[in-house]
Protein backbone atom coordinates (compact mmCIF):
# COMPACT_ATOMS: atom_id res chain seq x y z
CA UNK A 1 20.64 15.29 9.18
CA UNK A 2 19.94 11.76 10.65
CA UNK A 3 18.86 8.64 8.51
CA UNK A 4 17.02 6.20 10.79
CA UNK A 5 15.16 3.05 10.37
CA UNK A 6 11.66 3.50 10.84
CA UNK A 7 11.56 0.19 13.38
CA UNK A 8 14.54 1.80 15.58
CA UNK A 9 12.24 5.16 15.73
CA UNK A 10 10.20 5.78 19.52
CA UNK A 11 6.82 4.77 18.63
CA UNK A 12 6.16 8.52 19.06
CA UNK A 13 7.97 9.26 15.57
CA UNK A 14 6.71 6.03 13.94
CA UNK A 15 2.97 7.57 14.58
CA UNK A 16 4.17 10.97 13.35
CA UNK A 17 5.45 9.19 10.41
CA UNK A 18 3.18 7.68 9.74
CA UNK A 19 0.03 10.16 10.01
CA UNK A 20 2.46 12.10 6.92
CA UNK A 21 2.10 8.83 5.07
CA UNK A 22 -0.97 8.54 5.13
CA UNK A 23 -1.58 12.09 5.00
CA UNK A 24 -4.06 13.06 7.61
CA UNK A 25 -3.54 16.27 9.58
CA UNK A 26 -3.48 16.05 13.22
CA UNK A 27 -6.95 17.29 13.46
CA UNK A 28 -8.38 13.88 12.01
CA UNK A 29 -5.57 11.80 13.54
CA UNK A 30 -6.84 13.23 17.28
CA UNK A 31 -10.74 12.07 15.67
CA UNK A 32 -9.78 8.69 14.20
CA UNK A 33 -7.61 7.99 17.82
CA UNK A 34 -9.99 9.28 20.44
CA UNK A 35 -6.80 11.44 21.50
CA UNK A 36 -8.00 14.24 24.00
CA UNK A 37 -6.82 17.71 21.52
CA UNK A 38 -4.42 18.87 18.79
CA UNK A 39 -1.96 19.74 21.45
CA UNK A 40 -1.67 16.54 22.93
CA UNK A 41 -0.99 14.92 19.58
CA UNK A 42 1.39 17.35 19.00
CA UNK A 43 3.45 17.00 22.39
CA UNK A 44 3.38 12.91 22.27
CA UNK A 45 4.69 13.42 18.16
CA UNK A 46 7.57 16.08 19.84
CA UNK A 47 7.91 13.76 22.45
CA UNK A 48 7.66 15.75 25.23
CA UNK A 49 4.90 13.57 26.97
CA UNK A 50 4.19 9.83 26.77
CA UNK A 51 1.95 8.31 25.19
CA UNK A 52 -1.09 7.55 27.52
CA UNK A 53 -1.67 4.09 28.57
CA UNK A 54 -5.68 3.75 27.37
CA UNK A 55 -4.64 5.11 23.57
CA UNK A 56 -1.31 3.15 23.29
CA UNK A 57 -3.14 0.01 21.69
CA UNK A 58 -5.41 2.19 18.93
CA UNK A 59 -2.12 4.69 18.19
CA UNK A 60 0.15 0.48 18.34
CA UNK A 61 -2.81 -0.04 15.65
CA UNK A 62 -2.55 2.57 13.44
CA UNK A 63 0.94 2.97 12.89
CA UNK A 64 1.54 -1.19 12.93
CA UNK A 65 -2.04 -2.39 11.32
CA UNK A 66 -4.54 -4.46 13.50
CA UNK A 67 -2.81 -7.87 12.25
CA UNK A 68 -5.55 -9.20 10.76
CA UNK A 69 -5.73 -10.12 7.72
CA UNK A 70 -8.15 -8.30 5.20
């Protein structure tokens, strides 16, 4: 088994990684994102398909915070 940092993970395992954390199922990660289905959360967290251009800021978002301050 691999140990890796979480800033040298793709961005596709930092969002899986993140959803665990914060423990939402994919169902209400795809809601919360605007993502299209389940299955295309689950192929961009596999990585077997990018992640699409218009949902790359929200998904940059949740798994790195909006940067502003609360």
């Amino acid at each position: 088994m691999s140990i890796y940092k979480f800033d040298e993970m793709p961005l596709y395992q930092q969002l899986k990684c993140v959803r665990h954390m914060n423990n939402l199922t994919q169902a209400q990660l795809v809601e919360k994102l605007g993502l299209p289905d389940v299955p295309t959360l689950s192929r961009i967290e596999r990585g077997e398909v990018g992640i699409p251009l218009h949902h790359r800021k929200n998904i940059r978002e949740f798994v790195f915070g909006s940067g502003e301050e609360e």
